[in-house]
Protein backbone atom coordinates (compact mmCIF):
# COMPACT_ATOMS: atom_id res chain seq x y z
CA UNK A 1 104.37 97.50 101.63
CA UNK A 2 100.84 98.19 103.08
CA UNK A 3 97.62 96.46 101.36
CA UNK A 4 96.96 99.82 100.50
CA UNK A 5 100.01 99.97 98.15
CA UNK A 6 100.23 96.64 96.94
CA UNK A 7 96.75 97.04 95.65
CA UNK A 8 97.22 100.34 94.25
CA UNK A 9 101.01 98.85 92.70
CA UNK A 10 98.77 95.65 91.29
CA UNK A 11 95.59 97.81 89.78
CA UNK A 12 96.83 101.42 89.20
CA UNK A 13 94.29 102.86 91.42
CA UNK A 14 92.90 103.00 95.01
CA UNK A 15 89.71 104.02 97.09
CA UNK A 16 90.74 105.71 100.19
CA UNK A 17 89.39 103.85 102.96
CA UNK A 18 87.96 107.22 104.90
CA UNK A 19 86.46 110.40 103.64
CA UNK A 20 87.24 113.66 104.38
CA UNK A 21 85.67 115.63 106.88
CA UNK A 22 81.78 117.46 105.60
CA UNK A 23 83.41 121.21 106.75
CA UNK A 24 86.24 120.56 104.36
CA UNK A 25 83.55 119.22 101.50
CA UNK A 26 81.29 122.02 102.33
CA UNK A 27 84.13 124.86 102.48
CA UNK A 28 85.62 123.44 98.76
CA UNK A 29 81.96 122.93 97.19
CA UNK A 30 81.26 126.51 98.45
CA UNK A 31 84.21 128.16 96.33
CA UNK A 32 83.56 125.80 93.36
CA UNK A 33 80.04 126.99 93.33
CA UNK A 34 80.74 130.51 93.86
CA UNK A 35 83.39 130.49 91.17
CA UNK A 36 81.58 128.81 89.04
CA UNK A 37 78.59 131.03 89.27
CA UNK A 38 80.50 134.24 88.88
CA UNK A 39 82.65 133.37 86.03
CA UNK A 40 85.53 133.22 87.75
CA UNK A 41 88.68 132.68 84.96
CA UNK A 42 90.60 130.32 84.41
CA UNK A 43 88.00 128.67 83.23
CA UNK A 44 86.79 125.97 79.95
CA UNK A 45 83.58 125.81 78.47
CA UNK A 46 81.44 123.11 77.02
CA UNK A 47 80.09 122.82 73.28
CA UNK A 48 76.93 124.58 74.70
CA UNK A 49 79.39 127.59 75.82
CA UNK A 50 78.50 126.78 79.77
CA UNK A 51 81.62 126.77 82.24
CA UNK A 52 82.37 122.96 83.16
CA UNK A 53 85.38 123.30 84.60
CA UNK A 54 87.83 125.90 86.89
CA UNK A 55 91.43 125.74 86.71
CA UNK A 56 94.23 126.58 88.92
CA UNK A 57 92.31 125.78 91.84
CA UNK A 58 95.48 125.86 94.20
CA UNK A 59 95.32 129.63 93.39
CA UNK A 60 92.13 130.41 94.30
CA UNK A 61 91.73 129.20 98.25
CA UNK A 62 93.84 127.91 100.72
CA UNK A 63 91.18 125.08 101.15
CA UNK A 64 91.96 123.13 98.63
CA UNK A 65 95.74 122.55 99.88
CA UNK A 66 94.28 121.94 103.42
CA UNK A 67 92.28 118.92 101.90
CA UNK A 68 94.98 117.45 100.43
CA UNK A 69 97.07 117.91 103.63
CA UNK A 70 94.43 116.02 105.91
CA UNK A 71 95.34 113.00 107.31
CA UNK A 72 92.97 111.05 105.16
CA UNK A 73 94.24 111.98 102.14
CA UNK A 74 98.37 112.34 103.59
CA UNK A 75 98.18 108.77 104.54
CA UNK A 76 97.02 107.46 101.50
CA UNK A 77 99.95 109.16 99.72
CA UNK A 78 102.74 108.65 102.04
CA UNK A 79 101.75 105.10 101.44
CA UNK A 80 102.19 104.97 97.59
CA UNK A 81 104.63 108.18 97.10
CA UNK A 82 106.42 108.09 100.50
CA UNK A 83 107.32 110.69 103.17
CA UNK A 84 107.46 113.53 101.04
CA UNK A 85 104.97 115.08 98.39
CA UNK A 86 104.11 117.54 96.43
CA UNK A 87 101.39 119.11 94.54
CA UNK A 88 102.10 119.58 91.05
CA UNK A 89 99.99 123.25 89.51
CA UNK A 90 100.49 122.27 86.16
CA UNK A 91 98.94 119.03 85.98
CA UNK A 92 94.98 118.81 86.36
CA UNK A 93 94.45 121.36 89.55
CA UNK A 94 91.04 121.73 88.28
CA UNK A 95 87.47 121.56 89.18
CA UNK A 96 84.49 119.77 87.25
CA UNK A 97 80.95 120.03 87.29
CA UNK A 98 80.08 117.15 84.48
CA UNK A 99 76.59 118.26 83.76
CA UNK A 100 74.54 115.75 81.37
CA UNK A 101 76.65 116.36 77.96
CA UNK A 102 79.23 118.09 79.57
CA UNK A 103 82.46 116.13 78.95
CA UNK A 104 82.58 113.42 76.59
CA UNK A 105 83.79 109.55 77.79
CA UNK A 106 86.81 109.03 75.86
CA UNK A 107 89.40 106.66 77.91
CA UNK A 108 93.33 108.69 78.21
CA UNK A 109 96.28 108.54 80.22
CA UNK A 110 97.48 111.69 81.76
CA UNK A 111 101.08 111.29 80.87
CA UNK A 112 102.37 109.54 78.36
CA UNK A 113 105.42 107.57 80.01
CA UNK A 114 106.56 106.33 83.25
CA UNK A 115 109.68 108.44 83.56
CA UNK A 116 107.37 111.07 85.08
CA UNK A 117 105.20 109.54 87.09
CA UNK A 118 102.56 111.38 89.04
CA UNK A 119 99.12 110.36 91.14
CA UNK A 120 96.04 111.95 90.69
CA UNK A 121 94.07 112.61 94.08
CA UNK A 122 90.17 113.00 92.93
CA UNK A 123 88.60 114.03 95.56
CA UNK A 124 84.50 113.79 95.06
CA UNK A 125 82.49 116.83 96.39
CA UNK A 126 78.99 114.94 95.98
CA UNK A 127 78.09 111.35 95.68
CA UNK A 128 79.44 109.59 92.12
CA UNK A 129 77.83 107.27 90.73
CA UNK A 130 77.13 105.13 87.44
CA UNK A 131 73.79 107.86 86.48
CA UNK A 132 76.01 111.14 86.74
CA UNK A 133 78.99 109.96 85.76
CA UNK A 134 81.39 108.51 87.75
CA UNK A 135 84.99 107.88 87.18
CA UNK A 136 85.87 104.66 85.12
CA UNK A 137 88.96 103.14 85.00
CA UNK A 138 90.95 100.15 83.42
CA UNK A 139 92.35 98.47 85.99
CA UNK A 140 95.90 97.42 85.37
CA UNK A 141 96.48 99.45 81.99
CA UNK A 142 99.40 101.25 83.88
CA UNK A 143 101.54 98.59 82.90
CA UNK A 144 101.57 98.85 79.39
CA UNK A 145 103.97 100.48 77.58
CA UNK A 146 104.64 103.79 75.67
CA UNK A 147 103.16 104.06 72.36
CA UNK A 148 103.65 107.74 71.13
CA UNK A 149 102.58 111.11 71.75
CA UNK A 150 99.54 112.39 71.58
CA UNK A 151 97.64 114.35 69.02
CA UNK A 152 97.52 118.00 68.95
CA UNK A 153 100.79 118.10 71.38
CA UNK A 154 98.94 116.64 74.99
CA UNK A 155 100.60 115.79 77.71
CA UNK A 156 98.87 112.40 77.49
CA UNK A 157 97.47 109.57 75.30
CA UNK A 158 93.92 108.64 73.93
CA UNK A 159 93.13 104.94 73.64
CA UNK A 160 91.50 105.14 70.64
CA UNK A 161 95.09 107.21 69.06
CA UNK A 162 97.22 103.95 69.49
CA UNK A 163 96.20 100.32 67.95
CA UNK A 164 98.81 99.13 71.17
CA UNK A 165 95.31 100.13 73.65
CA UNK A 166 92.70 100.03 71.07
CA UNK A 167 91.71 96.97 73.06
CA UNK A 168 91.53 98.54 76.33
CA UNK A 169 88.03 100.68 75.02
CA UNK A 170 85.12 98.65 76.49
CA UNK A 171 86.85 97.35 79.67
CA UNK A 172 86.61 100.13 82.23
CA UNK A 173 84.96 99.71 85.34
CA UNK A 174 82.92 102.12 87.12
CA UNK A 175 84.24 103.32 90.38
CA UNK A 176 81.41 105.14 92.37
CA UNK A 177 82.51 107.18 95.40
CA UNK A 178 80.58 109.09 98.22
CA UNK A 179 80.88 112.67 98.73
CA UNK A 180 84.26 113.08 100.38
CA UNK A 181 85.49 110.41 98.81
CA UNK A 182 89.06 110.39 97.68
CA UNK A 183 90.34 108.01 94.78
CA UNK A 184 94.22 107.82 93.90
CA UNK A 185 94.90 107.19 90.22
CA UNK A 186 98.55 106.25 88.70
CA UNK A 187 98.42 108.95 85.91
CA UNK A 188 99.29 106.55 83.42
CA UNK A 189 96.14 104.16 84.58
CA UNK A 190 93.75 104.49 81.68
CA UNK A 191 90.30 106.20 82.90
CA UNK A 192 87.86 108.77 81.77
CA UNK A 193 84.71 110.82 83.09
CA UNK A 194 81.37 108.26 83.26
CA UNK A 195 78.68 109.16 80.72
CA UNK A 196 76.49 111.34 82.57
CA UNK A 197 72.40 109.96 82.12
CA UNK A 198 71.21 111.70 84.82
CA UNK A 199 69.56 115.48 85.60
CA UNK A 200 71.71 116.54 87.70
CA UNK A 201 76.25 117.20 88.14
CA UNK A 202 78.76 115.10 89.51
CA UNK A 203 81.26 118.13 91.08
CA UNK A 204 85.23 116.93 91.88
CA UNK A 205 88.37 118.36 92.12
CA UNK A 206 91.49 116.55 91.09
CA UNK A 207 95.10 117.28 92.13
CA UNK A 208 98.06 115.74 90.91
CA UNK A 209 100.95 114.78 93.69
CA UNK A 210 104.32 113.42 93.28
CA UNK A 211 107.65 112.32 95.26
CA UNK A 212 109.68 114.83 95.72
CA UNK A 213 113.26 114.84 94.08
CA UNK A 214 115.33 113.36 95.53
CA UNK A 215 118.44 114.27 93.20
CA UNK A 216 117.35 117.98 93.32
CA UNK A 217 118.63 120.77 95.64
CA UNK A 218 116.37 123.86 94.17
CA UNK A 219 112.87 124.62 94.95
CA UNK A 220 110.62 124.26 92.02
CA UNK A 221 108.09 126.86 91.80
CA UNK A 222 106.10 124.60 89.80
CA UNK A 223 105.04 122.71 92.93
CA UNK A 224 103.65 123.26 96.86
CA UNK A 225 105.19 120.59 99.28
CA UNK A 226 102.66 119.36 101.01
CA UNK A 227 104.20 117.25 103.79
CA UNK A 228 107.74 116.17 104.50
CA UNK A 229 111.41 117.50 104.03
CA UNK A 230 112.78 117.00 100.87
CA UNK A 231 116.41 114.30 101.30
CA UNK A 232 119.39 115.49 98.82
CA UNK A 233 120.35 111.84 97.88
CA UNK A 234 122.62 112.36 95.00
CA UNK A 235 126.32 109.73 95.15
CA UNK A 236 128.24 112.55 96.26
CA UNK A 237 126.27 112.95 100.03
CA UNK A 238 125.66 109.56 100.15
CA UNK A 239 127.75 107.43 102.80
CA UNK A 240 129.17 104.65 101.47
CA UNK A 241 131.60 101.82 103.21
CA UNK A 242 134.79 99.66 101.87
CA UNK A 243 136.63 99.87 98.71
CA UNK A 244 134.03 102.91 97.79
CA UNK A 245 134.84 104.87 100.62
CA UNK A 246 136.36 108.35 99.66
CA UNK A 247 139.42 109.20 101.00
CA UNK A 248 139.06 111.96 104.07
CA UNK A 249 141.50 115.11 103.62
């Protein structure tokens, strides 16, 4: 196991120790902008009606899938999730802008158990810091266990739902990036947006990645591999040696 891993295994979360490239930063915060600016659906608004964030960002420009595929963001993964990944669509694959007021700091997991677990690659289009809003996580909180669904039928849990992380609200740390920047997050690490006291946005994009199945033959559509072959492990390929052996015909 790497440092890499071991710390990301211990805390539930890692800084990437390079950035990506500026064209690659440039190229994304181009199509955010310009998709933000034009209204470009899927979209969510805020309270004051404004577009804060984009969805289904893997649709809209090849870009985005390059970024993750870069070796600065590939090595990080192949470190925690191994030799092959994938990019899940229907889990975050968003964009946010995070203007003053725009999302509100409420610490959540973003699944509910570790049967299903997932890391989310934020990757930070401008500098984050504690003024606009950086991300803030609890380092650790991976660990605990599973305390119910969420309200409202969400994928994930609110900390202030459960009296089992009640406790947790109060101990995040900020974790300012630069632009380029690329934080992995176990999924089940609690976190949230940074309160936002500043004039200006904090724009990001977040993916969320996974191993890929090893006990599955099929293709999901659900997902885009993004580097790697996928290994059909199941007990029936698997060579095995002595009393186990099968029989050859």
């Amino acid at each position: 196991m790497t440092d890499l891993a071991r710390f990301f295994d211990a805390t539930g979360y890692t800084k990437l120790p390079d950035r990506l490239p500026s064209y690659l930063v440039n190229r994304m915060r181009t199509v955010v902008d310009d998709h933000f600016a034009r209204g470009v659906p899927p979209y969510r608004v805020n309270d004051a009606g404004k577009i804060c964030r984009l969805d289904d960002l893997l649709e809209r420009d090849p870009v985005f899938l390059e970024a993750l595929r870069h070796e600065v963001v590939a090595a990080g993964l192949r470190q925690v999730l191994g030799p092959a990944v994938d990019v899940v669509h229907a889990r975050h694959n968003h964009a946010t802008l995070n203007n003053p007021g725009d999302i509100p700091f409420r610490l959540h997991r973003d699944i509910q158990q570790w049967s299903q677990p997932l890391v989310a690659v934020f990757i930070y289009l401008e500098p984050a810091t504690v003024a606009n809003g950086c991300t803030t996580v609890v380092p650790a909180s991976h660990h605990l266990p599973y305390a119910g669904p969420q309200s409202g039928g969400g994928g994930g849990n609110w900390a202030d739902e459960h009296d089992q992380y009640r406790h947790l609200i109060g101990q995040e740390l900020p974790v300012e990036m630069p632009a380029g920047g690329v934080l992995l997050l176990n999924c089940l690490c609690f976190h949230s947006v940074g309160r936002n006291t500043s004039a200006s946005s904090r724009r990001s994009v977040v993916f969320a990645c996974r191993g890929s199945d090893e006990l599955s033959q099929a293709d999901d559509p659900g997902v885009t591999r993004l580097f790697g072959k996928r290994r059909f492990l199941a007990n029936r390929v698997l060579r095995v040696s002595g009393s186990l052996r099968q029989k050859q015909s």
